[in-house]
C-alpha atoms as a PDB file:
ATOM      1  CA  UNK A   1      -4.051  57.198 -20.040  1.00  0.00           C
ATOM      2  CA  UNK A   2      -5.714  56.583 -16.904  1.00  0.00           C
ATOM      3  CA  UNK A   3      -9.580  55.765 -16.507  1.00  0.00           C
ATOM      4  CA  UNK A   4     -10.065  59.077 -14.530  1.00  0.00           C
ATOM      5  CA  UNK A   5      -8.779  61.214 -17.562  1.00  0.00           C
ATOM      6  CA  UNK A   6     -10.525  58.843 -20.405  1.00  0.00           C
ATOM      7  CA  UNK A   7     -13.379  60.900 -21.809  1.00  0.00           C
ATOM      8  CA  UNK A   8     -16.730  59.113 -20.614  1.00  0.00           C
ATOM      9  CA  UNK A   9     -18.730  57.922 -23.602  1.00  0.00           C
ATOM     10  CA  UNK A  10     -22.226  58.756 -23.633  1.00  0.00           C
ATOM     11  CA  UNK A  11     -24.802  55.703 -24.379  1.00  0.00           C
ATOM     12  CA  UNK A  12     -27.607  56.058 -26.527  1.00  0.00           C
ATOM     13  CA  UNK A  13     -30.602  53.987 -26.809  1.00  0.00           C
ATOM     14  CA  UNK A  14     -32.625  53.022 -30.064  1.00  0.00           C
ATOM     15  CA  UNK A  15     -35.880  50.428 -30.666  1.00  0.00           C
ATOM     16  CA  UNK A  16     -36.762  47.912 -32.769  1.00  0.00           C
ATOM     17  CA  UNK A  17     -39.526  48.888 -34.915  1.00  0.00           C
ATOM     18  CA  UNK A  18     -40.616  45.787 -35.727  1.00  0.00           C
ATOM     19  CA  UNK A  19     -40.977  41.731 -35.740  1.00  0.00           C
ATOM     20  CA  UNK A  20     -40.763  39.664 -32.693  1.00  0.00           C
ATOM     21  CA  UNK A  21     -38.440  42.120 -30.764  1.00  0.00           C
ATOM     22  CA  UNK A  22     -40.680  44.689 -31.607  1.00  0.00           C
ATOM     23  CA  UNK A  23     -40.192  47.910 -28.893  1.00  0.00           C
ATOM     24  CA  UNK A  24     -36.721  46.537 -27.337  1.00  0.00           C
ATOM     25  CA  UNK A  25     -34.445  49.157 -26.996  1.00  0.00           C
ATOM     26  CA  UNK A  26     -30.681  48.696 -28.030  1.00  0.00           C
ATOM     27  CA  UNK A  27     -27.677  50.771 -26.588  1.00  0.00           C
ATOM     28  CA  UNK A  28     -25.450  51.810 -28.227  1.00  0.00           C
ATOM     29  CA  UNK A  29     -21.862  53.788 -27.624  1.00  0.00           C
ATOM     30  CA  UNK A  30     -22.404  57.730 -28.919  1.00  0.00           C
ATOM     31  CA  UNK A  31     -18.489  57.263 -31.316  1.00  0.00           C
ATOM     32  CA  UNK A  32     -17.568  58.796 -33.718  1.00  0.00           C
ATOM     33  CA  UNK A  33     -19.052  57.579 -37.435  1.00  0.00           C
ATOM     34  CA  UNK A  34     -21.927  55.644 -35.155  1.00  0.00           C
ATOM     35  CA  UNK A  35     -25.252  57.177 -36.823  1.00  0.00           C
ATOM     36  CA  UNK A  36     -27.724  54.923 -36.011  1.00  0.00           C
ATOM     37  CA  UNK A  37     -30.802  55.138 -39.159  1.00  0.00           C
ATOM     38  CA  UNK A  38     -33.670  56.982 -37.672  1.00  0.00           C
ATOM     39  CA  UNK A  39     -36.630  54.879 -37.062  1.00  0.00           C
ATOM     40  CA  UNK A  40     -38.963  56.716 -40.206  1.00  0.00           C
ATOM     41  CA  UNK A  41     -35.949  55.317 -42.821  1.00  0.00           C
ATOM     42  CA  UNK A  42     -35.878  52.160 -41.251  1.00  0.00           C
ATOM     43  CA  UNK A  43     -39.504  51.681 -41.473  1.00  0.00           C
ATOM     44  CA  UNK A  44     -39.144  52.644 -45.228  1.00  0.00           C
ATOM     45  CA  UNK A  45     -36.722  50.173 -45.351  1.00  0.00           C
ATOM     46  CA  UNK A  46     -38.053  47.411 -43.998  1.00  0.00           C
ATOM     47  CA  UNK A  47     -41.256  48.250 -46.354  1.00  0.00           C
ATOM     48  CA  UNK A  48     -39.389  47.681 -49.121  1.00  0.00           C
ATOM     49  CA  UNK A  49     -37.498  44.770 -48.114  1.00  0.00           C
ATOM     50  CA  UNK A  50     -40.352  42.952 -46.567  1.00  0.00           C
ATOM     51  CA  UNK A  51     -41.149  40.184 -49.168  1.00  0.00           C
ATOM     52  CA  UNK A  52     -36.759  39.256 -49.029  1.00  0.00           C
ATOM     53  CA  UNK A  53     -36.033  39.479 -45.016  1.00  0.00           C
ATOM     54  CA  UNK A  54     -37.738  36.002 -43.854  1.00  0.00           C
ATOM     55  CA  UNK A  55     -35.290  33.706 -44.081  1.00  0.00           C
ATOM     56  CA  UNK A  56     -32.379  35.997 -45.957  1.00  0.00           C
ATOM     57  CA  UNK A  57     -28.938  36.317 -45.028  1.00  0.00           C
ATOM     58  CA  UNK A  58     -27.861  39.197 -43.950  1.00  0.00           C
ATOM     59  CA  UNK A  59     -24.565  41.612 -44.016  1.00  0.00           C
ATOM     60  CA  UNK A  60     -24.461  44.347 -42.305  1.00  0.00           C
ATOM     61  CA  UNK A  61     -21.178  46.561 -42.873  1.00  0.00           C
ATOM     62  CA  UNK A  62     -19.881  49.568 -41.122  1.00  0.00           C
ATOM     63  CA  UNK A  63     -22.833  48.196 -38.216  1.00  0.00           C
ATOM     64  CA  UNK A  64     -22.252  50.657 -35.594  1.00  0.00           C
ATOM     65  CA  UNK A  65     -25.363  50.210 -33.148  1.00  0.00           C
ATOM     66  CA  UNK A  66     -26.294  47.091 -35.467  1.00  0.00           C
ATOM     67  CA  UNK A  67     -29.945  48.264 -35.741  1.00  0.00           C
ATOM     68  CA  UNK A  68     -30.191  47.371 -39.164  1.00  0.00           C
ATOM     69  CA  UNK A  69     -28.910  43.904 -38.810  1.00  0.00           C
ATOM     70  CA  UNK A  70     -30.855  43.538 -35.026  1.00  0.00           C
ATOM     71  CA  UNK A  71     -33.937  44.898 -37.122  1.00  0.00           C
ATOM     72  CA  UNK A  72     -33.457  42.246 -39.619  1.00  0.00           C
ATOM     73  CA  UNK A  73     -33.022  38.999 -36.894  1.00  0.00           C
ATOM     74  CA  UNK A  74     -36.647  40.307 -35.280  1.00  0.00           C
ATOM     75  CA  UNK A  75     -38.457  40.562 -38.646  1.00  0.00           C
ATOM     76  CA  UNK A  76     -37.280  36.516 -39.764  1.00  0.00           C
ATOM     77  CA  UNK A  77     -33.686  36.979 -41.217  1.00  0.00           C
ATOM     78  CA  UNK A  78     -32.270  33.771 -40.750  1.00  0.00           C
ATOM     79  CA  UNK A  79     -28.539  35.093 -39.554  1.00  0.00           C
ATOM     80  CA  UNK A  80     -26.607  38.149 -39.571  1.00  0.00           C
ATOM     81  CA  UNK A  81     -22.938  38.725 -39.956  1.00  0.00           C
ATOM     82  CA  UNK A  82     -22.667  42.528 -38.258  1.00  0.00           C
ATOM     83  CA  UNK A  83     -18.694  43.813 -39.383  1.00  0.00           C
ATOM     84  CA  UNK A  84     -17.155  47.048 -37.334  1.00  0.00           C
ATOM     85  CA  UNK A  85     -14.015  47.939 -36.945  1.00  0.00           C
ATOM     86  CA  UNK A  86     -14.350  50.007 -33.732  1.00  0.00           C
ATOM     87  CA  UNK A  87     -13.944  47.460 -30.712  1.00  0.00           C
ATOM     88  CA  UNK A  88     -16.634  48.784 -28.645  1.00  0.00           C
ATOM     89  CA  UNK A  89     -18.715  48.928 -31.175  1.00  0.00           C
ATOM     90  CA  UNK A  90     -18.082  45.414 -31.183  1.00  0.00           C
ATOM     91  CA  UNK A  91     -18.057  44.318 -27.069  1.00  0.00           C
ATOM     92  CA  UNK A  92     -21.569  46.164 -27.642  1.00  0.00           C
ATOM     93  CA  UNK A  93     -22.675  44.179 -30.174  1.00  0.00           C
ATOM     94  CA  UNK A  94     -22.267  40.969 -28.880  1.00  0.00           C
ATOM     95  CA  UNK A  95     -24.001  42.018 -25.762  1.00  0.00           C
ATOM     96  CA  UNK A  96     -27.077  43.039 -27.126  1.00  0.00           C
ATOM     97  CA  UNK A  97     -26.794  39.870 -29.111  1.00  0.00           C
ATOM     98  CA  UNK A  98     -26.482  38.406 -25.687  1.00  0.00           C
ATOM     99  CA  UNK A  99     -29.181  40.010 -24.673  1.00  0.00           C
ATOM    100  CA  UNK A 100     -31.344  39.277 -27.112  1.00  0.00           C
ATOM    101  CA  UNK A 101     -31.216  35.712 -27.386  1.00  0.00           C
ATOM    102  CA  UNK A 102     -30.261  36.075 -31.088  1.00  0.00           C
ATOM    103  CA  UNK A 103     -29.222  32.864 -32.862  1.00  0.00           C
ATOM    104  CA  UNK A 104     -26.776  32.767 -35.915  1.00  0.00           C
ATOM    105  CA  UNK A 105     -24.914  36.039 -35.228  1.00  0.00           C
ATOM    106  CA  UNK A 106     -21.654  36.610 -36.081  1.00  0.00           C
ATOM    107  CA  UNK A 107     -19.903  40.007 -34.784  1.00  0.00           C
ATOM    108  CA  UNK A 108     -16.545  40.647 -36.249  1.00  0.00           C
ATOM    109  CA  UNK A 109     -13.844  43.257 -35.617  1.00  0.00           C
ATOM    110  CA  UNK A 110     -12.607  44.155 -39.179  1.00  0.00           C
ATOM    111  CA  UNK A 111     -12.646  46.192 -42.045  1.00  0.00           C
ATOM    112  CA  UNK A 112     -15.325  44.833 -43.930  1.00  0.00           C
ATOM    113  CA  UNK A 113     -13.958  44.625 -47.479  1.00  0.00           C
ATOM    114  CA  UNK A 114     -10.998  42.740 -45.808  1.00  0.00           C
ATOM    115  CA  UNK A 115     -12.947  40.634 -44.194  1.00  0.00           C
ATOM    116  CA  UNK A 116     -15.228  40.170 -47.615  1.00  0.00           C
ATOM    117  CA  UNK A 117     -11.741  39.325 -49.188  1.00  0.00           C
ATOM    118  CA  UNK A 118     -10.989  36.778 -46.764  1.00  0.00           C
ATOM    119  CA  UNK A 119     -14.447  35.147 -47.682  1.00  0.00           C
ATOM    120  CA  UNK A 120     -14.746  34.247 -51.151  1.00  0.00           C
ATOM    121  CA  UNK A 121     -17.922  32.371 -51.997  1.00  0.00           C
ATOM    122  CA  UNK A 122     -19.339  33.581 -48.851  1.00  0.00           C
ATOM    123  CA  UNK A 123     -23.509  34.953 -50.268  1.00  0.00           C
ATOM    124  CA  UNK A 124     -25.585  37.115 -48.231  1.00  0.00           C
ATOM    125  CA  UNK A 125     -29.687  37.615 -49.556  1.00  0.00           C
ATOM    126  CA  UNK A 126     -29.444  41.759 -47.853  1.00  0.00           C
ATOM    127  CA  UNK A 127     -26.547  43.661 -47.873  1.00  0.00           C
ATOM    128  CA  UNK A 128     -26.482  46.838 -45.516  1.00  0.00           C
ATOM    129  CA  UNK A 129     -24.047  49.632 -46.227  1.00  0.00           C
ATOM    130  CA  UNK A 130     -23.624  52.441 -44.640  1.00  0.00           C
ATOM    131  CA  UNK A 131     -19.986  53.766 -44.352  1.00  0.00           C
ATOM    132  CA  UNK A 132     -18.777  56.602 -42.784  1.00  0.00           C
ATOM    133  CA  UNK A 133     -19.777  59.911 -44.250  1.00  0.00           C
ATOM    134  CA  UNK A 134     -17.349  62.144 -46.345  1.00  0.00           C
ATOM    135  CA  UNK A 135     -14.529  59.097 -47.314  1.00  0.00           C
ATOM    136  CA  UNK A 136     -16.041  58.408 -50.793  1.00  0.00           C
ATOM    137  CA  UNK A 137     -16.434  54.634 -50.390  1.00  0.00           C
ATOM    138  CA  UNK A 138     -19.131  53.885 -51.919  1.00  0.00           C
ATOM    139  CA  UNK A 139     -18.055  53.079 -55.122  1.00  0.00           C
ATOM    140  CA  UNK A 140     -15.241  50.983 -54.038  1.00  0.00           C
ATOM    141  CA  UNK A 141     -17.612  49.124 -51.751  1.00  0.00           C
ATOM    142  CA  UNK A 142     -20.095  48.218 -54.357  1.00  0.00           C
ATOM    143  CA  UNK A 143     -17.238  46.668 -56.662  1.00  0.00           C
ATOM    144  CA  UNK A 144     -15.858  44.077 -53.828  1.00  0.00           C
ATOM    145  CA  UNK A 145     -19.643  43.574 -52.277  1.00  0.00           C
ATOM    146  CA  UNK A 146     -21.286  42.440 -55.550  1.00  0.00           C
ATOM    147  CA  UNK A 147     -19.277  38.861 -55.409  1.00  0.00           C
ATOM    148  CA  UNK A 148     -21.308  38.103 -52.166  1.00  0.00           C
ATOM    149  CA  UNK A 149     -24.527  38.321 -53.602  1.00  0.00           C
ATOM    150  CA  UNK A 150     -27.270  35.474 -54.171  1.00  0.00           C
ATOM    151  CA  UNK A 151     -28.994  35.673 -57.226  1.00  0.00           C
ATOM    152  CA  UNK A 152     -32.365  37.666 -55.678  1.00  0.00           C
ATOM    153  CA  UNK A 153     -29.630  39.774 -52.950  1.00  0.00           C
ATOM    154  CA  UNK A 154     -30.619  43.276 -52.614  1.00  0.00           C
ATOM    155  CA  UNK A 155     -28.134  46.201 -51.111  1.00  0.00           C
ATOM    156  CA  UNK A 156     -29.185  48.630 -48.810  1.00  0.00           C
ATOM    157  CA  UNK A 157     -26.642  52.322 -49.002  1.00  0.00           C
ATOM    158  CA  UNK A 158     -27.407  54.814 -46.725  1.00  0.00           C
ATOM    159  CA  UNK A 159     -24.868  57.884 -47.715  1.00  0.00           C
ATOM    160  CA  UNK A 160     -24.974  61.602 -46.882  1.00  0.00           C
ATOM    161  CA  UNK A 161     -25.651  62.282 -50.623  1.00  0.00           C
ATOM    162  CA  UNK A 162     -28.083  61.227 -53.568  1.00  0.00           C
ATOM    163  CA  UNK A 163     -26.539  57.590 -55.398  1.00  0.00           C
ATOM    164  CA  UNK A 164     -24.429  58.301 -58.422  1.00  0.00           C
ATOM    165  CA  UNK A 165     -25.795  55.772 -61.100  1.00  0.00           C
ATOM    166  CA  UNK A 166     -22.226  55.641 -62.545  1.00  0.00           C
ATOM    167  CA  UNK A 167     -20.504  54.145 -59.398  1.00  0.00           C
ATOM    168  CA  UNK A 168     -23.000  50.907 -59.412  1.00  0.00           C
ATOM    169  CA  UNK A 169     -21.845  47.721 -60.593  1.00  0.00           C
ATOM    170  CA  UNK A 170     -22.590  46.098 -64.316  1.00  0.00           C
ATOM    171  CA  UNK A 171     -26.039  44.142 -64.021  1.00  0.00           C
ATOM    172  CA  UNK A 172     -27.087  46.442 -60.635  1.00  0.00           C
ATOM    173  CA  UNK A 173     -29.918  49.061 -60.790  1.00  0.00           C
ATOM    174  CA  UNK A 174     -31.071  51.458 -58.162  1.00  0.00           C
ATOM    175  CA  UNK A 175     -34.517  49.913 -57.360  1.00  0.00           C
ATOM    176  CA  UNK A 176     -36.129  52.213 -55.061  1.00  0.00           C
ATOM    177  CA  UNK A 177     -34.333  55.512 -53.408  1.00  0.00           C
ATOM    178  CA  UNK A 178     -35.330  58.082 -50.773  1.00  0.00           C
ATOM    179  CA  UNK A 179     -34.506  61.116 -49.029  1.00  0.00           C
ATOM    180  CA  UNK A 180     -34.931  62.257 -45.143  1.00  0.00           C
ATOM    181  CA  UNK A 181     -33.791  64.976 -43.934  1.00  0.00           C
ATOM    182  CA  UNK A 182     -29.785  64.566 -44.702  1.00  0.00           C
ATOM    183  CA  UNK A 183     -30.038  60.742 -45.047  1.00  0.00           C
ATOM    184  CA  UNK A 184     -30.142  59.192 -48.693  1.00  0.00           C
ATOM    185  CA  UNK A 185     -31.112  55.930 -48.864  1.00  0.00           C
ATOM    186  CA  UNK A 186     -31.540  53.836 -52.107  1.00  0.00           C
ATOM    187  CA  UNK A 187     -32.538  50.250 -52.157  1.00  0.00           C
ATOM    188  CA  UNK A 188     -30.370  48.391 -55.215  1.00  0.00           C
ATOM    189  CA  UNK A 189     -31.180  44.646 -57.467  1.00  0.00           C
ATOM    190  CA  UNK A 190     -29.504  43.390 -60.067  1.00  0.00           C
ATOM    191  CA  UNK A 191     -30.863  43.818 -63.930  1.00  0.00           C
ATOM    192  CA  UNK A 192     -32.053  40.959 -65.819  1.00  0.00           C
ATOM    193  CA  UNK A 193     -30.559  40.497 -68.855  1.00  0.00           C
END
């Protein structure tokens, strides 16, 4: 198809809500599956992450506009591996990576859980997931992402619906959960036995 009758895709802009990029905006492509977490979850979730982001390595699946995972680098995260499969999802990315300045980013075009499979050993401190709506991946998800966490990881799922308690891992709890508007977000830890 020629560039004259490709659709034009509309770029959207986003801030950082916190940490040293604090007010930078990132763009991002308007794709489908790309919902970008509104700025009032993301400052509930960076609330209740705060005392495990310094430092932590972090995952962020499904990253679409990579807010999460940008969010992350800016508060003290020490890297971030951001996974898409869409590839301008990706080209944008790694130029807001670029533009950034961040260090220890990784940006890979994949499906996540292959690339998790492809990665055994690999730990991350914060997992972010946030698939597309509608596909019922969760649960699948949770059973492949568990081997990649540290002792102290925590998983972030934002989903179009409230957290079934039956799809979570053995030894995983749902440690803090929200709703707003048509966002659910929960905040999971594993159980001490």
């Amino acid at each position: 198809m020629s560039s004259s009758r490709q659709a034009k895709t509309e770029v959207r802009e986003l801030r950082i809500i916190g940490g040293q990029w604090r007010s930078r905006k990132l763009r991002f492509d308007a794709l489908p599956g790309v919902r970008p977490t509104p700025d009032r979850v993301r400052e509930t979730l960076f609330n209740w992450l705060q005392a495990w982001v310094s430092g932590s390595r972090c995952l962020d699946m499904f990253a679409g506009s990579g807010v999460l995972g940008f969010e992350s680098l800016s508060r003290g995260a020490h890297s971030v591996v951001f996974i898409d499969e869409q590839a301008r999802v990706v080209a944008r990315l790694r130029d807001q990576a670029q533009s950034l300045e961040a260090l220890n980013v990784e940006v890979v075009r994949s499906s996540a859980i292959q690339w998790l499979k492809q990665k055994p050993g690999l730990l991350f401190d914060i997992i972010f997931i946030d698939p597309p709506y509608g596909k019922d991946l969760i649960a699948d998800i949770l059973q492949d992402v568990v081997a990649h966490c540290s002792s102290s990881a925590r998983i972030y799922i934002e989903a179009e619906k409230a957290l079934d308690e039956a799809v979570l891992p053995s030894g995983w709890a749902i440690e803090k959960s929200k709703q707003a508007a048509s966002v659910y977000f929960h905040l999971l830890h594993r159980v001490e036995r």
